[in-house]
C-alpha atoms as a PDB file:
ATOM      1  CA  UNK A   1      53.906  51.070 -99.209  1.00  0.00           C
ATOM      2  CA  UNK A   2      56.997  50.872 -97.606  1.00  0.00           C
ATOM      3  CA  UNK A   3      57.353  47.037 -95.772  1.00  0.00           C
ATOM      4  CA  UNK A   4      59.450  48.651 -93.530  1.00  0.00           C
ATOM      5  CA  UNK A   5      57.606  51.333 -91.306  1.00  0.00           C
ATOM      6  CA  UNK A   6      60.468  51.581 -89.294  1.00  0.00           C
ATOM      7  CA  UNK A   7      63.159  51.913 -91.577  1.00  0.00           C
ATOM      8  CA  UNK A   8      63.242  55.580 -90.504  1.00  0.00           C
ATOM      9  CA  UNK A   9      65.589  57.065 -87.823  1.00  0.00           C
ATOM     10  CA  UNK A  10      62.703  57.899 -85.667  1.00  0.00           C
ATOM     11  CA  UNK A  11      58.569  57.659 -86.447  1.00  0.00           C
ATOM     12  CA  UNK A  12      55.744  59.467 -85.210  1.00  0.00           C
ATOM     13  CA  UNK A  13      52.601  57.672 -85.663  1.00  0.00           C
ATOM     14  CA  UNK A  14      49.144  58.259 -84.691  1.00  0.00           C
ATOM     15  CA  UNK A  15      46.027  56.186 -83.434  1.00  0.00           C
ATOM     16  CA  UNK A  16      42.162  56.998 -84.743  1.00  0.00           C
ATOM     17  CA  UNK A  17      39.318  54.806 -84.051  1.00  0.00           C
ATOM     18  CA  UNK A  18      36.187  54.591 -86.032  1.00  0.00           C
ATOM     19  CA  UNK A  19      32.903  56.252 -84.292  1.00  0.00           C
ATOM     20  CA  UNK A  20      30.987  54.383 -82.267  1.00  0.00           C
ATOM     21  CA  UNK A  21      27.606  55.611 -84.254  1.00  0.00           C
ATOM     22  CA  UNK A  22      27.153  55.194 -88.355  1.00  0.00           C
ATOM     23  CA  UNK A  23      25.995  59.243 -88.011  1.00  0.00           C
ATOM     24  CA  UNK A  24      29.135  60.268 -87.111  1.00  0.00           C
ATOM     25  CA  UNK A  25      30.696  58.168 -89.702  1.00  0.00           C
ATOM     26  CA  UNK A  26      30.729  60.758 -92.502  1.00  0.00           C
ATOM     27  CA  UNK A  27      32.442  63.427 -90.698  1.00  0.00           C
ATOM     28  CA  UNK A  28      35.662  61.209 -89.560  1.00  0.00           C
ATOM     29  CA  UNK A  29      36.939  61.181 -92.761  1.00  0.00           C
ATOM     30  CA  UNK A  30      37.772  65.051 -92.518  1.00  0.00           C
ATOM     31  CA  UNK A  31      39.201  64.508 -89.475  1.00  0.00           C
ATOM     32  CA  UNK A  32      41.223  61.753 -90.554  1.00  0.00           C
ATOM     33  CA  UNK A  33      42.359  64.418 -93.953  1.00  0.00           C
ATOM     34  CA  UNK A  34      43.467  66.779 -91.219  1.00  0.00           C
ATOM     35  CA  UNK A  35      45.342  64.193 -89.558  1.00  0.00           C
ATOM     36  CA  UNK A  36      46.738  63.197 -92.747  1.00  0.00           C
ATOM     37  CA  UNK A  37      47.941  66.770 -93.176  1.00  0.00           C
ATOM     38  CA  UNK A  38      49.965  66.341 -90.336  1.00  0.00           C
ATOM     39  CA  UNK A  39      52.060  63.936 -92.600  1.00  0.00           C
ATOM     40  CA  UNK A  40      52.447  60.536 -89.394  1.00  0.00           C
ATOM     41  CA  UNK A  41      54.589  57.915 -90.220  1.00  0.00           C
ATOM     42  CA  UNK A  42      51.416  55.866 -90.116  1.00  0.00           C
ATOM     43  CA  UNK A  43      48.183  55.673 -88.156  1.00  0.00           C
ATOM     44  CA  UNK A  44      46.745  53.201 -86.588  1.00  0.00           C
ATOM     45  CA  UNK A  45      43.304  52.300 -86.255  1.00  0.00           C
ATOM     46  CA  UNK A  46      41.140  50.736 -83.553  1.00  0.00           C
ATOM     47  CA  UNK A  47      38.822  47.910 -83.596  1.00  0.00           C
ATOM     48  CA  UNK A  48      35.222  47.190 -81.531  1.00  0.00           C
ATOM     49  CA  UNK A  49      35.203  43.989 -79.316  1.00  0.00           C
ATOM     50  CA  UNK A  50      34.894  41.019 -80.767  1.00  0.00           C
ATOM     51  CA  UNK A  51      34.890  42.503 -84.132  1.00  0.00           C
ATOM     52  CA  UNK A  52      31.896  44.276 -83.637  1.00  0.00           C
ATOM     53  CA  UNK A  53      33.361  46.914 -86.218  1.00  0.00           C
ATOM     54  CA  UNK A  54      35.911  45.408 -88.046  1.00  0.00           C
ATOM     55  CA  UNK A  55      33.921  47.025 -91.122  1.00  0.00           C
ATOM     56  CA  UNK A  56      34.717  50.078 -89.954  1.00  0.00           C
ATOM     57  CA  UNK A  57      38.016  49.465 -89.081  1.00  0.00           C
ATOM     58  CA  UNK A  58      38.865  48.509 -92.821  1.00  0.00           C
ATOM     59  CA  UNK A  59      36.929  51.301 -93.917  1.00  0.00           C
ATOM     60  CA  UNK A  60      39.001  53.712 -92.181  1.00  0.00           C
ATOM     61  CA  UNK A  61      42.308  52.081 -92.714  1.00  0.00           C
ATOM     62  CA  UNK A  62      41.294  51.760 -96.449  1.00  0.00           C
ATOM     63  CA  UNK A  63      40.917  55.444 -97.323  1.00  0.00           C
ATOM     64  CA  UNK A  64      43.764  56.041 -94.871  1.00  0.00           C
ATOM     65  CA  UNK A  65      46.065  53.656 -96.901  1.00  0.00           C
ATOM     66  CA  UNK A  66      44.923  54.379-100.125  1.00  0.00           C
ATOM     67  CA  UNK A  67      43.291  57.772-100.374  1.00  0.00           C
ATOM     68  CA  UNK A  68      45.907  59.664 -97.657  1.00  0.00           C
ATOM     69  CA  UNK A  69      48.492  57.343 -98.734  1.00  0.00           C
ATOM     70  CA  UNK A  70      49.918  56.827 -95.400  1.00  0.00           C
ATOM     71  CA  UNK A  71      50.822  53.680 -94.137  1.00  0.00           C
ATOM     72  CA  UNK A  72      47.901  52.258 -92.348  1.00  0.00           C
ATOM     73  CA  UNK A  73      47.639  49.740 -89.326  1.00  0.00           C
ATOM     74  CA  UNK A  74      44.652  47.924 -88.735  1.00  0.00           C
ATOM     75  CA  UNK A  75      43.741  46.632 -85.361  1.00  0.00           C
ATOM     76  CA  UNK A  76      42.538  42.987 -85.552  1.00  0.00           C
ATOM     77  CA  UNK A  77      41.452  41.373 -81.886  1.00  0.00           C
ATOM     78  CA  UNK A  78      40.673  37.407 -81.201  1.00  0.00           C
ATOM     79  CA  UNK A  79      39.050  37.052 -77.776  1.00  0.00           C
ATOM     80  CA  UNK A  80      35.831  36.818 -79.531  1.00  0.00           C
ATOM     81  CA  UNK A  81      36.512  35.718 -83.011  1.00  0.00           C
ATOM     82  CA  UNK A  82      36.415  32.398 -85.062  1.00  0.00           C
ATOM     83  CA  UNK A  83      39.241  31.187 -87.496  1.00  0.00           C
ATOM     84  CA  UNK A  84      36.779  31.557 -89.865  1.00  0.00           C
ATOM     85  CA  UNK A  85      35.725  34.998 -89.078  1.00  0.00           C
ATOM     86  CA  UNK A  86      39.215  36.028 -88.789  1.00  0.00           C
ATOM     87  CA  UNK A  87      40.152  35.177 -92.144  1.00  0.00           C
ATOM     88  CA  UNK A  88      36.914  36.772 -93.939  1.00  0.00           C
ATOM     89  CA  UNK A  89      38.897  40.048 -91.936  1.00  0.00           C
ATOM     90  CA  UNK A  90      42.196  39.736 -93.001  1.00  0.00           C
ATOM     91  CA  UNK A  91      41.126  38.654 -96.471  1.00  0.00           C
ATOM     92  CA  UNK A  92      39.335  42.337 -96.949  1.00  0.00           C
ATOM     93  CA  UNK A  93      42.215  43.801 -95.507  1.00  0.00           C
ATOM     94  CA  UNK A  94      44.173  42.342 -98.289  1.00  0.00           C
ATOM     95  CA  UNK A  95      41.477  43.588-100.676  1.00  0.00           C
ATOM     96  CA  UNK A  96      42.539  46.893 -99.666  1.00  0.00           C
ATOM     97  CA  UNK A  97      45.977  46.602 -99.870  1.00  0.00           C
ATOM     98  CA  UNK A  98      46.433  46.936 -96.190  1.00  0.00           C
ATOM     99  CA  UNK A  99      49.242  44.578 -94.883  1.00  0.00           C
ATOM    100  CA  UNK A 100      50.083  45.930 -91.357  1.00  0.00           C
ATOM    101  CA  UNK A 101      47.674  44.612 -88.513  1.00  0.00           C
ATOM    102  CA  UNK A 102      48.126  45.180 -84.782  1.00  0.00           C
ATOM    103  CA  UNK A 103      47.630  41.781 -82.980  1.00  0.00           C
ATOM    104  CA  UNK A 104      45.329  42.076 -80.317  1.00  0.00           C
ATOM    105  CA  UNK A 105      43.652  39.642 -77.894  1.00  0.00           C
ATOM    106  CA  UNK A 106      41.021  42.128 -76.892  1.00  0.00           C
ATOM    107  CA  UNK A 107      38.825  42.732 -74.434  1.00  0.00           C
ATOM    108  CA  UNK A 108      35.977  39.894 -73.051  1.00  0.00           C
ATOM    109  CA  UNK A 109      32.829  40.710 -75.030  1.00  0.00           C
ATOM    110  CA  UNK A 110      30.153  41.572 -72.539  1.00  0.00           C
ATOM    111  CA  UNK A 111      27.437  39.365 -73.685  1.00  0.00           C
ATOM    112  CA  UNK A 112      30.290  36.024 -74.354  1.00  0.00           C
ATOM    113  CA  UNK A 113      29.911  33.084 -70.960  1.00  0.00           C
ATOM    114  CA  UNK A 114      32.570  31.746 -69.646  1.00  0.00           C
ATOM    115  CA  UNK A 115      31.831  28.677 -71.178  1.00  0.00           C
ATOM    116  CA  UNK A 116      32.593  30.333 -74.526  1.00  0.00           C
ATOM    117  CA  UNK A 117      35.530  32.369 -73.175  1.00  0.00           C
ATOM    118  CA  UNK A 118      37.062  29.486 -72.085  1.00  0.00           C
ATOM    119  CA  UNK A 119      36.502  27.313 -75.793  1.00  0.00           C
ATOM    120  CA  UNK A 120      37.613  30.400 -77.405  1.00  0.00           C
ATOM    121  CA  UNK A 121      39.491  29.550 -80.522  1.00  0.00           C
ATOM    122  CA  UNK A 122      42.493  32.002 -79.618  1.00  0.00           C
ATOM    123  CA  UNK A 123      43.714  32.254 -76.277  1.00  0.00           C
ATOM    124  CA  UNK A 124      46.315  35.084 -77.033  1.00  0.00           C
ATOM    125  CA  UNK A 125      47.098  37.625 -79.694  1.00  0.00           C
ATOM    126  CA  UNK A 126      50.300  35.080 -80.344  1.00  0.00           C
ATOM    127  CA  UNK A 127      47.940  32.804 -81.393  1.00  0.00           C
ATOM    128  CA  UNK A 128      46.359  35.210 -83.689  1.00  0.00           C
ATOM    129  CA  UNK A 129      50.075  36.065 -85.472  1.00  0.00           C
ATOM    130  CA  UNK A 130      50.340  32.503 -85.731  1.00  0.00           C
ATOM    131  CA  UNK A 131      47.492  31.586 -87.296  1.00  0.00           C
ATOM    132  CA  UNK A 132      47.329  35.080 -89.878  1.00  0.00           C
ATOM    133  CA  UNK A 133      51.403  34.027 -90.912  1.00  0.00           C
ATOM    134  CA  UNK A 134      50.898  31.577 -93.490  1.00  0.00           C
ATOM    135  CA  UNK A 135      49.924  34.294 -95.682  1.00  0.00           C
ATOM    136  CA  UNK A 136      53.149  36.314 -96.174  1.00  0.00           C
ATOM    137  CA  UNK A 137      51.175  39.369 -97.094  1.00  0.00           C
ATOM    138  CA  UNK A 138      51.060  40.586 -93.727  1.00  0.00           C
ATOM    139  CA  UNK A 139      53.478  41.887 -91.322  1.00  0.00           C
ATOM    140  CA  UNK A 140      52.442  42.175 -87.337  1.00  0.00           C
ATOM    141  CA  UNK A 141      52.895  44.346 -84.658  1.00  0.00           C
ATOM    142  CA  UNK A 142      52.250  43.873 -80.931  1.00  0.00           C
ATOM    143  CA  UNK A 143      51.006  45.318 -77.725  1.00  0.00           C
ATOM    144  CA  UNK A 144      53.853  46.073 -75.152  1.00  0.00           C
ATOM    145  CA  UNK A 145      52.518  47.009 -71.351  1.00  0.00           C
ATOM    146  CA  UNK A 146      55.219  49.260 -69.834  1.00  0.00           C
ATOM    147  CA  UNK A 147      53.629  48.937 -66.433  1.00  0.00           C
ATOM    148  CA  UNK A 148      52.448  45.134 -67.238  1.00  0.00           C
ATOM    149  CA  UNK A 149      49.371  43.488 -68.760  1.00  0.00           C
ATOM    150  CA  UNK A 150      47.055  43.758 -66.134  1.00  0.00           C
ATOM    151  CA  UNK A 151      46.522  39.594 -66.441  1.00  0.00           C
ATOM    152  CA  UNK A 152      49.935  38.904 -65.959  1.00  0.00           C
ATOM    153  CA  UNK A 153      50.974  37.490 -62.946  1.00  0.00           C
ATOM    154  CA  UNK A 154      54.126  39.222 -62.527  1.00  0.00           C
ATOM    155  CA  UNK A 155      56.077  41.643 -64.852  1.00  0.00           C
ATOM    156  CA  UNK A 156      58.413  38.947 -65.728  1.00  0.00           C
ATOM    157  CA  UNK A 157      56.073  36.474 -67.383  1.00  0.00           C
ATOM    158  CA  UNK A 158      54.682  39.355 -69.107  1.00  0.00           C
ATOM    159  CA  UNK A 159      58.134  39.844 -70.842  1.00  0.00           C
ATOM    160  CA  UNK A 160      58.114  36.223 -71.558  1.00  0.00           C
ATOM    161  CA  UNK A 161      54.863  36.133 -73.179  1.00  0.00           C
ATOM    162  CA  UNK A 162      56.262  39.732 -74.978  1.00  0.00           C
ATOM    163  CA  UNK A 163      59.317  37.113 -76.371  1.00  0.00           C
ATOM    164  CA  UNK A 164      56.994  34.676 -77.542  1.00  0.00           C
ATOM    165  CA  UNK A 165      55.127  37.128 -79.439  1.00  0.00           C
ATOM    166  CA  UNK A 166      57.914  38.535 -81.045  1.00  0.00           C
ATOM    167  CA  UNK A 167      59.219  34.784 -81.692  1.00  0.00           C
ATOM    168  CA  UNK A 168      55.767  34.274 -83.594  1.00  0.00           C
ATOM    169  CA  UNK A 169      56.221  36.883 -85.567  1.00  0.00           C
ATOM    170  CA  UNK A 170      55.500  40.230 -84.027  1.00  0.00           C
ATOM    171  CA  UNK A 171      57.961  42.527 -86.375  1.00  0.00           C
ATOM    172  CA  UNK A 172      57.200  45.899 -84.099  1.00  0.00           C
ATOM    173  CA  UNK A 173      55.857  46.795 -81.091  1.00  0.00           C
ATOM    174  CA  UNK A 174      53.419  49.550 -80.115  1.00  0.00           C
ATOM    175  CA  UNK A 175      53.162  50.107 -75.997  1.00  0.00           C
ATOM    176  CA  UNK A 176      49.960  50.674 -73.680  1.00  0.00           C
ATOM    177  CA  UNK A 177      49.815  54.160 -73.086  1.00  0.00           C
ATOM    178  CA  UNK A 178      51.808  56.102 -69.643  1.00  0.00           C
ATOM    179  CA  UNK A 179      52.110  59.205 -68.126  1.00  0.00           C
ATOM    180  CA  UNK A 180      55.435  58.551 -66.133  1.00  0.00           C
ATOM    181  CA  UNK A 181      58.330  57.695 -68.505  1.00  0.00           C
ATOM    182  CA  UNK A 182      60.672  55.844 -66.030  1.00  0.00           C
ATOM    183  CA  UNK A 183      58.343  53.207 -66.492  1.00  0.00           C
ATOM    184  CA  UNK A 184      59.254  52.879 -69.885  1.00  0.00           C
ATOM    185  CA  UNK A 185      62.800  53.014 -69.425  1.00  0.00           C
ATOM    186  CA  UNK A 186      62.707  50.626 -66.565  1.00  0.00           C
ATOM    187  CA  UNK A 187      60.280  48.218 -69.385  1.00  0.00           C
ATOM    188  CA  UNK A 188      62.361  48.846 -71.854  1.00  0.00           C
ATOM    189  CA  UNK A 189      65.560  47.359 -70.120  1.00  0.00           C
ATOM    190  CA  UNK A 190      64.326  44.493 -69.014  1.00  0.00           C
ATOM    191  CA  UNK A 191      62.700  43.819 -72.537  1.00  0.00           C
ATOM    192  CA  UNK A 192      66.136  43.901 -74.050  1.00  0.00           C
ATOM    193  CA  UNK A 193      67.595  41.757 -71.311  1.00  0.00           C
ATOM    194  CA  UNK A 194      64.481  39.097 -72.007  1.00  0.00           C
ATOM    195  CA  UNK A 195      65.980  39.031 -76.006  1.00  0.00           C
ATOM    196  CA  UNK A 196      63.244  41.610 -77.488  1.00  0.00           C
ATOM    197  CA  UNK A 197      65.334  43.050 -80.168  1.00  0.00           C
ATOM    198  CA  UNK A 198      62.425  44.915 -82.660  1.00  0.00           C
ATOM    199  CA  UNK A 199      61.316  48.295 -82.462  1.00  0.00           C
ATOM    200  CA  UNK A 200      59.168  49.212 -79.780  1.00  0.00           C
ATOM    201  CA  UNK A 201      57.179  52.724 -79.915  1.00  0.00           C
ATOM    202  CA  UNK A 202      56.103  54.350 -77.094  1.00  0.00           C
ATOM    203  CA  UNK A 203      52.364  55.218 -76.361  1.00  0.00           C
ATOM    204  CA  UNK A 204      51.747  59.114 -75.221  1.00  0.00           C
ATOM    205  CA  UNK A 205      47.503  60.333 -74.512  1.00  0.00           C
ATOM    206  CA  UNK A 206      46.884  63.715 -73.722  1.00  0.00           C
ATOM    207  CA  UNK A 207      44.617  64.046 -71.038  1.00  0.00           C
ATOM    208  CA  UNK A 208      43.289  67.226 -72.120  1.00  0.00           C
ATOM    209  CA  UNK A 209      39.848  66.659 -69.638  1.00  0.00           C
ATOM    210  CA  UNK A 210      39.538  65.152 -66.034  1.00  0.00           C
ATOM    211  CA  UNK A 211      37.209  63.033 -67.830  1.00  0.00           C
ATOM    212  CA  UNK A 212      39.005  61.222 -69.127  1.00  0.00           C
ATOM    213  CA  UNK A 213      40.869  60.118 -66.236  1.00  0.00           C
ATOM    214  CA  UNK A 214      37.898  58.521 -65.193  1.00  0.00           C
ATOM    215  CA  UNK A 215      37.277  56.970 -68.545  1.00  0.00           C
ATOM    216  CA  UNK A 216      40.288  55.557 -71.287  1.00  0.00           C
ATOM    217  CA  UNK A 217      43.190  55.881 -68.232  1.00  0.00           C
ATOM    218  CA  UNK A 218      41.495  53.995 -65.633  1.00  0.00           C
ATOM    219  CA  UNK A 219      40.639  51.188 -68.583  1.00  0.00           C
ATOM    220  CA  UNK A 220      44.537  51.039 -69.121  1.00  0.00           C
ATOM    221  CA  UNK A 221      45.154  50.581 -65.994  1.00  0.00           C
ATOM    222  CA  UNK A 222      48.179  53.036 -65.974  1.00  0.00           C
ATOM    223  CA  UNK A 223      49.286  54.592 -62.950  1.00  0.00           C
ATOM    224  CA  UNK A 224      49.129  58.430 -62.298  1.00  0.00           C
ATOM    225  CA  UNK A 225      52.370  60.106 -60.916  1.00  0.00           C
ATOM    226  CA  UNK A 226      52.280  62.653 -58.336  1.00  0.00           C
ATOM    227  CA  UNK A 227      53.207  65.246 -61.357  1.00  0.00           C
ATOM    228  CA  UNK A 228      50.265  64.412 -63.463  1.00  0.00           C
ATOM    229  CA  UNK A 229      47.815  64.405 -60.691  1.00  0.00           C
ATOM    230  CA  UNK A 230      48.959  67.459 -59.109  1.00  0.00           C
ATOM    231  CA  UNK A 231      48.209  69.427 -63.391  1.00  0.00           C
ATOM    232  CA  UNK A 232      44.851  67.647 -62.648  1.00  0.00           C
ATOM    233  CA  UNK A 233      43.958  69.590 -59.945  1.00  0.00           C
ATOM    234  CA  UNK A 234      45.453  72.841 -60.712  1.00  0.00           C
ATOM    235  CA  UNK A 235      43.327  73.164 -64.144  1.00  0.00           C
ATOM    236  CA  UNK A 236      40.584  70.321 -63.930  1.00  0.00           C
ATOM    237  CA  UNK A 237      38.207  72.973 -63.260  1.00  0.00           C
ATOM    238  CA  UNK A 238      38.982  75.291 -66.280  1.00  0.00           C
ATOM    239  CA  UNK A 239      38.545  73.762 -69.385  1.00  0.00           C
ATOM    240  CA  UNK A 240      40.606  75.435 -71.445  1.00  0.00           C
ATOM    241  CA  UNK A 241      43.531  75.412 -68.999  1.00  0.00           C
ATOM    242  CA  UNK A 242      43.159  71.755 -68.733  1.00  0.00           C
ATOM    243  CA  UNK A 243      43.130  71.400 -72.334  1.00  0.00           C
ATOM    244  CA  UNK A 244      46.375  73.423 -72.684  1.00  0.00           C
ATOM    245  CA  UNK A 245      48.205  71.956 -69.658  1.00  0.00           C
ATOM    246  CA  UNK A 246      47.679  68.424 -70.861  1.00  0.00           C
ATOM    247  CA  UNK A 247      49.125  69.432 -74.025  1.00  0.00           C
ATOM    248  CA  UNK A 248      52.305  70.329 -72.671  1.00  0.00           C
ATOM    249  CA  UNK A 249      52.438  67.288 -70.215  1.00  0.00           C
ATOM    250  CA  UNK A 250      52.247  65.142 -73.223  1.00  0.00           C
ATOM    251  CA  UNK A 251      54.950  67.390 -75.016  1.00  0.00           C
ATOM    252  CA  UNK A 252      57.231  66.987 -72.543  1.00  0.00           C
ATOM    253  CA  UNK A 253      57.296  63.451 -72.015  1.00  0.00           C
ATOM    254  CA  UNK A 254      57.798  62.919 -75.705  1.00  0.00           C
ATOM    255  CA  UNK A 255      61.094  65.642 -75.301  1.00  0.00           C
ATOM    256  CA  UNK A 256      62.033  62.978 -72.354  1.00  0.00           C
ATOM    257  CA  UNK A 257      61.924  60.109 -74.272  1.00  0.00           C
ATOM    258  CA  UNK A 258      63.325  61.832 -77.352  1.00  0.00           C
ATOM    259  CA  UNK A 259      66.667  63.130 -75.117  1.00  0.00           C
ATOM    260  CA  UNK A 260      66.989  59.304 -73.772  1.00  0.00           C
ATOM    261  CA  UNK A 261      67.085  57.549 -76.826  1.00  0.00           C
ATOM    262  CA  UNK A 262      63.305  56.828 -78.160  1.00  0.00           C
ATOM    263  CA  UNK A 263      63.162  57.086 -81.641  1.00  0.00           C
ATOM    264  CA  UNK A 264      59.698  56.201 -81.789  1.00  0.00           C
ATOM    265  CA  UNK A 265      56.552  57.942 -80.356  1.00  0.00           C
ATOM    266  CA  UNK A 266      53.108  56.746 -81.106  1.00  0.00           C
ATOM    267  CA  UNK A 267      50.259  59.211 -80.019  1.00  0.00           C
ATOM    268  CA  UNK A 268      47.025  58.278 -78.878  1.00  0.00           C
ATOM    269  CA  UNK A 269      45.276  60.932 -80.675  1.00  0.00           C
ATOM    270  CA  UNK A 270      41.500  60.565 -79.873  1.00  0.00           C
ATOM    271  CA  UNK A 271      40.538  62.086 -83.108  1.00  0.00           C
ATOM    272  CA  UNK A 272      41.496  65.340 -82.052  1.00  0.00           C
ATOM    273  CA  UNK A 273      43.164  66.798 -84.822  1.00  0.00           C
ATOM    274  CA  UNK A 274      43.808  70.321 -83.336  1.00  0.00           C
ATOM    275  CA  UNK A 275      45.474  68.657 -80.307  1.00  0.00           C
ATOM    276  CA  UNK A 276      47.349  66.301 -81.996  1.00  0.00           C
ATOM    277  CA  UNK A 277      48.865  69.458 -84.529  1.00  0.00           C
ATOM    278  CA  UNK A 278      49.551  71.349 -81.055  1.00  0.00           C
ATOM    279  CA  UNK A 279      51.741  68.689 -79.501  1.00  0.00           C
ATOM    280  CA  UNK A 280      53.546  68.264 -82.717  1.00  0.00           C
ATOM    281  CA  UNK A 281      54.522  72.019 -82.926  1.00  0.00           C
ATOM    282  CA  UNK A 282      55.611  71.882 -79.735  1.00  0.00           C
ATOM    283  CA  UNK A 283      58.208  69.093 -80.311  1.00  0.00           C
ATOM    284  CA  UNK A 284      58.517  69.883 -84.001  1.00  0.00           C
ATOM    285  CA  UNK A 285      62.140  70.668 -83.367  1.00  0.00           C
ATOM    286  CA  UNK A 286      63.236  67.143 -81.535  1.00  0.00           C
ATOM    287  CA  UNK A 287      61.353  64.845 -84.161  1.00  0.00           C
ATOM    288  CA  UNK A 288      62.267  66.340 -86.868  1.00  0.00           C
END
């Protein structure tokens, strides 16, 4: 595999997570051959809190790397993780020939106290990229917040922590997801004022049900412009409008970015192979 994912004028990439239940197991792997199809730049894959499915995750990633022979990133977080169970992880990624890993703290664990939370062997995911570097197998990416970490106290020490990250070896940068792109260009040139000088792709979800407004958007804590809510409540109540309307949202943005200079676009794909095929026709002509 290429070291360099980003060696490319301009990338589309993908996300997939592994499902929740072992039944459904079997079946991602034809959605992950139709997302394959749709020849990414790479796809990323998620991971369960704490490492609850960091198998999984390596599965996935595995037959992505090695069966669809596309560049695979694993997701690895720390909030709830041990040195030691940290490197039994990124020693089986290394098994499988997988060398990219997204740097994650993570989200709290439900069932850790906040007696453990506090003696938690890595505080951020910089602490993670630190501790994974001595093996020069790897190569890191990082999590970029275009309308700020919801932790952070204040935009700017979120950049700083962003410069520290890349200073500790972050080599690429893959952003929260948003729905209202002068956010990202107003992140963006602050980020380059702050000294953050490697790639940085851009995070598009198609909301394709008002579900999951109430679901994956509210988690990310992104805001909704007027826009966006306004398609909500046109076609929230027709499915198949919805669907379609969401679709072309997310097409557009990507043509925005794509006109002002974003080379890279990283799509939050849901496993939703149709949907993800649909957006890429319709912007077939500005990523190509």
């Amino acid at each position: 595999m290429n070291q360099d994912i980003f060696s490319a004028d301009k990338t589309f990439s993908l996300e997939v997570f592994p499902p929740k239940k072992d039944d459904d197991f079997a079946s991602a792997f034809s959605v992950l051959d139709e997302m394959g199809a749709l020849s990414p730049d790479f796809i990323s894959v998620t991971y369960g809190a704490g490492g609850s499915r960091a198998g999984k995750t390596i599965e996935i990633a595995s037959y992505i790397e090695n069966t669809l022979h596309i560049p695979a990133i694993a997701h690895v977080t720390c909030v709830g993780s041990t040195k030691e169970s940290v490197s039994q992880v990124a020693e089986a990624l290394k098994q499988h020939g997988i060398s990219h890993i997204l740097a994650l703290r993570g989200d709290r664990p439900k069932d850790m106290t906040d007696e453990q939370f506090e003696a938690r062997e890595f505080e951020h995911a910089t602490d993670l990229i630190s501790f994974l570097r001595r093996d020069d197998f790897f190569h890191f990416a990082g999590a970029c917040y275009p309308e700020k970490h919801f932790d952070a106290f204040s935009m700017e020490t979120d950049l700083r922590h962003l410069k520290t990250k890349q200073d500790a070896g972050a080599e690429y940068l893959i952003s929260q997801l948003f729905f209202d792109n002068d956010y990202f260009y107003t992140f963006m040139d602050r980020a380059i004022s702050k000294g953050i000088t490697i790639p940085v792709s851009a995070g598009i979800m198609p909301i394709t049900s008002p579900r999951q407004i109430g679901t994956t958007v509210t988690l990310s804590g992104s805001s909704i412009p007027k826009q966006f809510a306004d398609l909500i409540a046109r076609y929230g109540d027709n499915a198949e409008d919805m669907r379609k309307a969401g679709i072309d949202y997310a097409a557009r943005q990507i043509r925005d970015l794509q006109d002002n200079g974003v080379k890279h676009i990283h799509l939050y794909s849901m496993n939703k192979p149709k949907v993800t095929a649909e957006i890429l026709q319709a912007i077939k002509d500005v990523i190509a």
